[in-house]
PDB file of N, CA and C in Angstrom:
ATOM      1  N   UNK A   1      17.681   3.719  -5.291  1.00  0.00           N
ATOM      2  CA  UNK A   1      16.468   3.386  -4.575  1.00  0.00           C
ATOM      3  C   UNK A   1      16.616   3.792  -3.114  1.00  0.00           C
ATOM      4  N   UNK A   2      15.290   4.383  -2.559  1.00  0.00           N
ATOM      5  CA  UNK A   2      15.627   4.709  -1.353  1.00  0.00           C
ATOM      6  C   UNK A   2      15.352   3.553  -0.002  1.00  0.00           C
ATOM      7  N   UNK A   3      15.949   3.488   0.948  1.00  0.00           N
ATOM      8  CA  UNK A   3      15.968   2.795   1.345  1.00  0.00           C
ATOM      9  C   UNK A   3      14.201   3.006   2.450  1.00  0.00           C
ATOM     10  N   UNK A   4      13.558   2.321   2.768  1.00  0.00           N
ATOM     11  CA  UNK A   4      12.384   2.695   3.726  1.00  0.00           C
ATOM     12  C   UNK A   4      12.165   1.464   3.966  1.00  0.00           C
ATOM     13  N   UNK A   5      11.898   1.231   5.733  1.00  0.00           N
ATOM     14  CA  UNK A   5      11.172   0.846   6.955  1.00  0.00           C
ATOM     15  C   UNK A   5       9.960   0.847   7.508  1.00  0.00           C
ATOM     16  N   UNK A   6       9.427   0.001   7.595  1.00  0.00           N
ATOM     17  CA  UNK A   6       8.239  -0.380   7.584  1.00  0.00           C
ATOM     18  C   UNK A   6       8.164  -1.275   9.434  1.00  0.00           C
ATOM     19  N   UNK A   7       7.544  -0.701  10.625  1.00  0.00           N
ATOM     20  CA  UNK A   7       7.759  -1.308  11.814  1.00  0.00           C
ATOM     21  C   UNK A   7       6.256  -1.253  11.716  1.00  0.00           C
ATOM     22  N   UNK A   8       5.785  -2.200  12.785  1.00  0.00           N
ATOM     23  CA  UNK A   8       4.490  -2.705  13.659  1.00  0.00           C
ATOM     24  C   UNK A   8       4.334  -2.983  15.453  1.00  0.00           C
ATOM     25  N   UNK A   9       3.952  -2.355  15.778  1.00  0.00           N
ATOM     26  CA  UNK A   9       3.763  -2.649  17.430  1.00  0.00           C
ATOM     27  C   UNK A   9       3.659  -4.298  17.558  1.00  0.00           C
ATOM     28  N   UNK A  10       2.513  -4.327  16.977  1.00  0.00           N
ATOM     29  CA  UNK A  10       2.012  -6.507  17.159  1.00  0.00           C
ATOM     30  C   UNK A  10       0.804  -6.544  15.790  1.00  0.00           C
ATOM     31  N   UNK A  11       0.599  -7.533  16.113  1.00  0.00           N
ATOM     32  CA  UNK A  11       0.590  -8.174  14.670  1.00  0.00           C
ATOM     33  C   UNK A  11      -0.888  -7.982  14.964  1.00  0.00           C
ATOM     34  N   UNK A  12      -1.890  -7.188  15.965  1.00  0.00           N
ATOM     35  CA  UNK A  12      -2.823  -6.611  15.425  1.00  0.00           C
ATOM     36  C   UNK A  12      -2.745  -5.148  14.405  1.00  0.00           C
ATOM     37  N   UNK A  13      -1.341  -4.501  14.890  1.00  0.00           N
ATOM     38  CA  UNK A  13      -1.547  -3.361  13.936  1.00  0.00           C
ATOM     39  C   UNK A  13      -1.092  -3.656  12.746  1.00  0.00           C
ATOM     40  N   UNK A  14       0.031  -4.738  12.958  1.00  0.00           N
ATOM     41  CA  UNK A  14       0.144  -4.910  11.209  1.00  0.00           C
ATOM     42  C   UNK A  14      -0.932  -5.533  10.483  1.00  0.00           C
ATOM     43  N   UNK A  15      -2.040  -6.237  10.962  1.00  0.00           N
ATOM     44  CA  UNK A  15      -3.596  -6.831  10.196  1.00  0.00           C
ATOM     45  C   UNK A  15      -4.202  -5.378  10.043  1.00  0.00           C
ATOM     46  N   UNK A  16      -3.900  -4.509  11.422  1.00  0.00           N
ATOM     47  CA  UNK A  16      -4.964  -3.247  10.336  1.00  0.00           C
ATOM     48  C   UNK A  16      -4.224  -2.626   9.353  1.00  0.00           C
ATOM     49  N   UNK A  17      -2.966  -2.400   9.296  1.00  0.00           N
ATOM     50  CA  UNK A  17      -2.430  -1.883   7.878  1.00  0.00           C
ATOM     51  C   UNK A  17      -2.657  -2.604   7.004  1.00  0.00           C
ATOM     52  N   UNK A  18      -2.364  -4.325   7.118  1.00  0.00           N
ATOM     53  CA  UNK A  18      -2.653  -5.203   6.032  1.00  0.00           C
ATOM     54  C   UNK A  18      -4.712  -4.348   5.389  1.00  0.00           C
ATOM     55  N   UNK A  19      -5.318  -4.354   6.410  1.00  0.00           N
ATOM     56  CA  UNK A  19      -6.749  -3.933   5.818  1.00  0.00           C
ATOM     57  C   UNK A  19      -6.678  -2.531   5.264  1.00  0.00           C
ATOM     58  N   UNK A  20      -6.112  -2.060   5.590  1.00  0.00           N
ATOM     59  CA  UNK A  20      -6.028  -0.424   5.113  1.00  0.00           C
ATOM     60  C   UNK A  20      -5.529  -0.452   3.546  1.00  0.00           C
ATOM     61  N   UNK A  21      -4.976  -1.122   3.509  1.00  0.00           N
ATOM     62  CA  UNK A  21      -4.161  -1.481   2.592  1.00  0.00           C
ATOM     63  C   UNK A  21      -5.214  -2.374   1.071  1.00  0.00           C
ATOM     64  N   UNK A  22      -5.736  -3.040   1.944  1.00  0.00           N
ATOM     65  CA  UNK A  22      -6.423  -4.015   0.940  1.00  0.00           C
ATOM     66  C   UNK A  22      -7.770  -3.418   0.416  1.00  0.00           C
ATOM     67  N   UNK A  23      -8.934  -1.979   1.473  1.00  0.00           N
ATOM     68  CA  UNK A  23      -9.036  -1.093   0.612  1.00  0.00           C
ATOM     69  C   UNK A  23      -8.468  -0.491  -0.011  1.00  0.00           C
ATOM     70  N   UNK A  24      -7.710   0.383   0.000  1.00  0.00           N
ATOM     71  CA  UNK A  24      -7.326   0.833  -1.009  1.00  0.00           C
ATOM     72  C   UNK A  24      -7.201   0.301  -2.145  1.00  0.00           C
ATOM     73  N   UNK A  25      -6.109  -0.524  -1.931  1.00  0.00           N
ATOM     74  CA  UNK A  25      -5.876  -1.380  -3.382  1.00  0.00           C
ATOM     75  C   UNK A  25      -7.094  -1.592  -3.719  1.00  0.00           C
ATOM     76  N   UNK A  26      -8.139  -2.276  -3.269  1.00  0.00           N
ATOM     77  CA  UNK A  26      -9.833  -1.948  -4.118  1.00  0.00           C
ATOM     78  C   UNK A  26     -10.063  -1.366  -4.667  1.00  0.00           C
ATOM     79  N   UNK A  27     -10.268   0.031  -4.119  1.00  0.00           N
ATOM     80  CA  UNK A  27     -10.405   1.412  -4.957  1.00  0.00           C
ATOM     81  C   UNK A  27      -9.294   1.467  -6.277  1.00  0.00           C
ATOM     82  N   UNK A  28      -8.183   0.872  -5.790  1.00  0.00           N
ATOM     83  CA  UNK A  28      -7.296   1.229  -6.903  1.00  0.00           C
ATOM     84  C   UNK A  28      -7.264   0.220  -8.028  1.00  0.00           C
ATOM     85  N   UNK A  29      -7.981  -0.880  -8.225  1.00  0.00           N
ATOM     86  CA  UNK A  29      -8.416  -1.900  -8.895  1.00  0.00           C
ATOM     87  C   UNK A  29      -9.423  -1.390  -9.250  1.00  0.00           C
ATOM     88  N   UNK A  30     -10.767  -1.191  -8.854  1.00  0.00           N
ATOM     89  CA  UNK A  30     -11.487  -0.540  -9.285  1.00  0.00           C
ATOM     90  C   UNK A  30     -11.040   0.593 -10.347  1.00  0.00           C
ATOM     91  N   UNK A  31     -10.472   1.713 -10.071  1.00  0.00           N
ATOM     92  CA  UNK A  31      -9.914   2.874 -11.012  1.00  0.00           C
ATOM     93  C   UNK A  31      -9.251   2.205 -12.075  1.00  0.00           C
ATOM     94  N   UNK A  32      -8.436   1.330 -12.355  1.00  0.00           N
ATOM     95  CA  UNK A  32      -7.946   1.101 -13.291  1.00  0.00           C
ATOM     96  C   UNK A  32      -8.273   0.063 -14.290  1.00  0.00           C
ATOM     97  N   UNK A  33      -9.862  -0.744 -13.590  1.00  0.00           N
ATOM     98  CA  UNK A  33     -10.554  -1.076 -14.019  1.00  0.00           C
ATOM     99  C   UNK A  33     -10.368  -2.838 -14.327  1.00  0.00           C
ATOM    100  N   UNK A  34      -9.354  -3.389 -13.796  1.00  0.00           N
ATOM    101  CA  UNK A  34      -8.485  -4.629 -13.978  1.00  0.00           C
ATOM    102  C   UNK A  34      -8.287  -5.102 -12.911  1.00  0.00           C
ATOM    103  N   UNK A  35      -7.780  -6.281 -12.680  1.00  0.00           N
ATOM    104  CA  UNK A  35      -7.201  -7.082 -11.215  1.00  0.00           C
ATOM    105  C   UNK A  35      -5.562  -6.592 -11.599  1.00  0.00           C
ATOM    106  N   UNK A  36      -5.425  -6.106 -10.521  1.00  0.00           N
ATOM    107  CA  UNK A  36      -3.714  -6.161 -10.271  1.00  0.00           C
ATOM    108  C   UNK A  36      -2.729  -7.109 -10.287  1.00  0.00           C
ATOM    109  N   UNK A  37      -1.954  -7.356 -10.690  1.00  0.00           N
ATOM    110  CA  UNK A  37      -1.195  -9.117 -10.763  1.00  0.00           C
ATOM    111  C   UNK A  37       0.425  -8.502 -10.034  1.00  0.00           C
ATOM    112  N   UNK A  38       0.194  -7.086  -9.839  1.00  0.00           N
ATOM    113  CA  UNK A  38       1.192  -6.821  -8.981  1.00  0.00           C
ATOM    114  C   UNK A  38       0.891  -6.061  -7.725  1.00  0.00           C
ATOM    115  N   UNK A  39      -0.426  -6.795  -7.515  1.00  0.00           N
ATOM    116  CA  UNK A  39      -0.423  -6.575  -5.518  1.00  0.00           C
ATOM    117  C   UNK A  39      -0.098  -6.299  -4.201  1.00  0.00           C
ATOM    118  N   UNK A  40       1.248  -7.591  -4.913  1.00  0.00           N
ATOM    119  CA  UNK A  40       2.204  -7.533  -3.315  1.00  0.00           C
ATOM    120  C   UNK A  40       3.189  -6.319  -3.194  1.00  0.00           C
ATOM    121  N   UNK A  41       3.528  -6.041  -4.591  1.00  0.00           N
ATOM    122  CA  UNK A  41       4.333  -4.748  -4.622  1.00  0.00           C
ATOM    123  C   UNK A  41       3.700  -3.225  -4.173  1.00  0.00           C
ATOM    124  N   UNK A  42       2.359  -3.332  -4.351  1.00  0.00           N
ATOM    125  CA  UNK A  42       1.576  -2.085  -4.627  1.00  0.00           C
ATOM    126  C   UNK A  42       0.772  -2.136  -2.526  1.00  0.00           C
ATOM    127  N   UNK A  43       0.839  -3.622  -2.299  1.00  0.00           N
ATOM    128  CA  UNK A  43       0.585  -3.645  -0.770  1.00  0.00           C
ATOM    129  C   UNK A  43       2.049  -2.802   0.225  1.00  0.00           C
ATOM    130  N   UNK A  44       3.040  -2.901   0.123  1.00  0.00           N
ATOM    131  CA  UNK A  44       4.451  -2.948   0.584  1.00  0.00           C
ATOM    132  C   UNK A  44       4.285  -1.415   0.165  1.00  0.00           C
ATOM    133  N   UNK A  45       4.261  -1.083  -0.743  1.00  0.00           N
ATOM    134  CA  UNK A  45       4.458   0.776  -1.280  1.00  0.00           C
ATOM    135  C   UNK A  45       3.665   1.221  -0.026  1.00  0.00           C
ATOM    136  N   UNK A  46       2.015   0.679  -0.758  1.00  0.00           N
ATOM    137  CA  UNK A  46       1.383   1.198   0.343  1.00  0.00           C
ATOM    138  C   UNK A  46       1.602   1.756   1.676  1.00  0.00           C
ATOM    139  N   UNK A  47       2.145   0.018   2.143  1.00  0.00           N
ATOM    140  CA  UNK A  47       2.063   0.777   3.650  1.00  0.00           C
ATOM    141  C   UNK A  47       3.160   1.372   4.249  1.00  0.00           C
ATOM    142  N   UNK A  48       4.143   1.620   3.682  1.00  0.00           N
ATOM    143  CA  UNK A  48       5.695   1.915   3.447  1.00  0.00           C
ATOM    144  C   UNK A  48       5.305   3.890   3.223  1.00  0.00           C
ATOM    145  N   UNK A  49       4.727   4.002   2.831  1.00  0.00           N
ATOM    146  CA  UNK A  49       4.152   5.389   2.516  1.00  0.00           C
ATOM    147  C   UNK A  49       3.001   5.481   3.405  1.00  0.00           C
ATOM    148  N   UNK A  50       2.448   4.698   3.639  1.00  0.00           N
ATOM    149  CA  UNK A  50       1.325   5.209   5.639  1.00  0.00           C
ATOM    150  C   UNK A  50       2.327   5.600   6.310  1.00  0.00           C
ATOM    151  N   UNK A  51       3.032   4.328   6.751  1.00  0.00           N
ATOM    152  CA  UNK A  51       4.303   4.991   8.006  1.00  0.00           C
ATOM    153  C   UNK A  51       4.915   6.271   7.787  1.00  0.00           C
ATOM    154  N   UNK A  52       5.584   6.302   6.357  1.00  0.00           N
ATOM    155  CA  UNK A  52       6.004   7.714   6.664  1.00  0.00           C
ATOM    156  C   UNK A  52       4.988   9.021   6.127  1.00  0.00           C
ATOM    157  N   UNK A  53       4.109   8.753   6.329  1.00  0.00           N
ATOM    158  CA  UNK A  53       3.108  10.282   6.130  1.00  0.00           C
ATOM    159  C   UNK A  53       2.543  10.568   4.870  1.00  0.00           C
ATOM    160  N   UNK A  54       2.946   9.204   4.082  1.00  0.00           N
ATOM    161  CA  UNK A  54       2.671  10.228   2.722  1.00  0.00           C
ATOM    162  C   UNK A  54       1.698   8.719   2.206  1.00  0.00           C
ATOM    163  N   UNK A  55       0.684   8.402   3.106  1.00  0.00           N
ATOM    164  CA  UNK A  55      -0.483   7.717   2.607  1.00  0.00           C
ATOM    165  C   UNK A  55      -0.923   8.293   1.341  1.00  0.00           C
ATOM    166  N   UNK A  56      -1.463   7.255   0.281  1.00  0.00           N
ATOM    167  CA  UNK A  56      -1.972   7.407  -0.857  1.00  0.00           C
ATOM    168  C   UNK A  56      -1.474   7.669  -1.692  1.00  0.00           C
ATOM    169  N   UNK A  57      -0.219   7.354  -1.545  1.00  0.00           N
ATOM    170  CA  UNK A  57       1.059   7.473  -3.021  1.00  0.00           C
ATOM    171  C   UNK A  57       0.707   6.101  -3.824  1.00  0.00           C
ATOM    172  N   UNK A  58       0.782   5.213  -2.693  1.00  0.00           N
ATOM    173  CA  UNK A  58       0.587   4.332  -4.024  1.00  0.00           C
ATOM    174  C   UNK A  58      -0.276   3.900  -5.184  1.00  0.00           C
ATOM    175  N   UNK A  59      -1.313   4.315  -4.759  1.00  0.00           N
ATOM    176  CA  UNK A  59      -2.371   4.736  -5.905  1.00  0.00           C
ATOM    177  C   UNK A  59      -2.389   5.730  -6.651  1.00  0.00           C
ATOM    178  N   UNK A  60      -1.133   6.599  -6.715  1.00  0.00           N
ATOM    179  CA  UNK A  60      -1.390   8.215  -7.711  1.00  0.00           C
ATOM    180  C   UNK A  60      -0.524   7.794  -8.829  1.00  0.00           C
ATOM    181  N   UNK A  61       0.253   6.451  -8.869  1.00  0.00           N
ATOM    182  CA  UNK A  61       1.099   6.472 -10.086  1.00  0.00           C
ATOM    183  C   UNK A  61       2.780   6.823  -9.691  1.00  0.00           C
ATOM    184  N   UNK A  62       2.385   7.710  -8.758  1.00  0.00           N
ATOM    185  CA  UNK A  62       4.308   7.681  -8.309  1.00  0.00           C
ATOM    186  C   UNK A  62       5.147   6.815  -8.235  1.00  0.00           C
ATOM    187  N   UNK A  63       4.747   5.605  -7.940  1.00  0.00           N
ATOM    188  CA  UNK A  63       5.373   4.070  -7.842  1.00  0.00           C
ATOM    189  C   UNK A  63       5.365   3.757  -8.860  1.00  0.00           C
ATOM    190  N   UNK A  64       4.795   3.615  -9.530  1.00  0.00           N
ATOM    191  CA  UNK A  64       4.862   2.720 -10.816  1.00  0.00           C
ATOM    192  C   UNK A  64       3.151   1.787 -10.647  1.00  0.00           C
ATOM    193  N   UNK A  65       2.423   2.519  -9.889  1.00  0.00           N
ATOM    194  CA  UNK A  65       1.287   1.722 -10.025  1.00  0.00           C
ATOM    195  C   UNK A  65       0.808   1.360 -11.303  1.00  0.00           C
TER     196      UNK A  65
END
């Protein structure tokens, strides 16, 4: 497993990743047509993949969505 870092200036930018985040996962609830019961994992990918550049992995299935 690779190891990845996840930093925030203040805890307004981590509420907008938290929101960035919580669309998506919408959209990605939506697509798969179900409520997610693994959220918190699929929130953390998320924004773990904003920071390093590669936004929108966690919705393509690469994770294990």
């Amino acid at each position: 497993m690779e190891i990845m870092r996840a930093t925030f200036e203040s805890a307004p930018d981590l509420a907008a990743a938290l929101r960035r985040a919580a669309a998506a996962h919408g959209r990605h609830e939506h697509e798969i047509g179900h409520p997610d019961p693994n959220w918190p994992d699929w929130y953390a990918q998320y924004m773990v993949d904003e920071q390093a550049g590669r936004a929108g992995l966690a919705g393509s299935g690469e994770d294990g969505s």
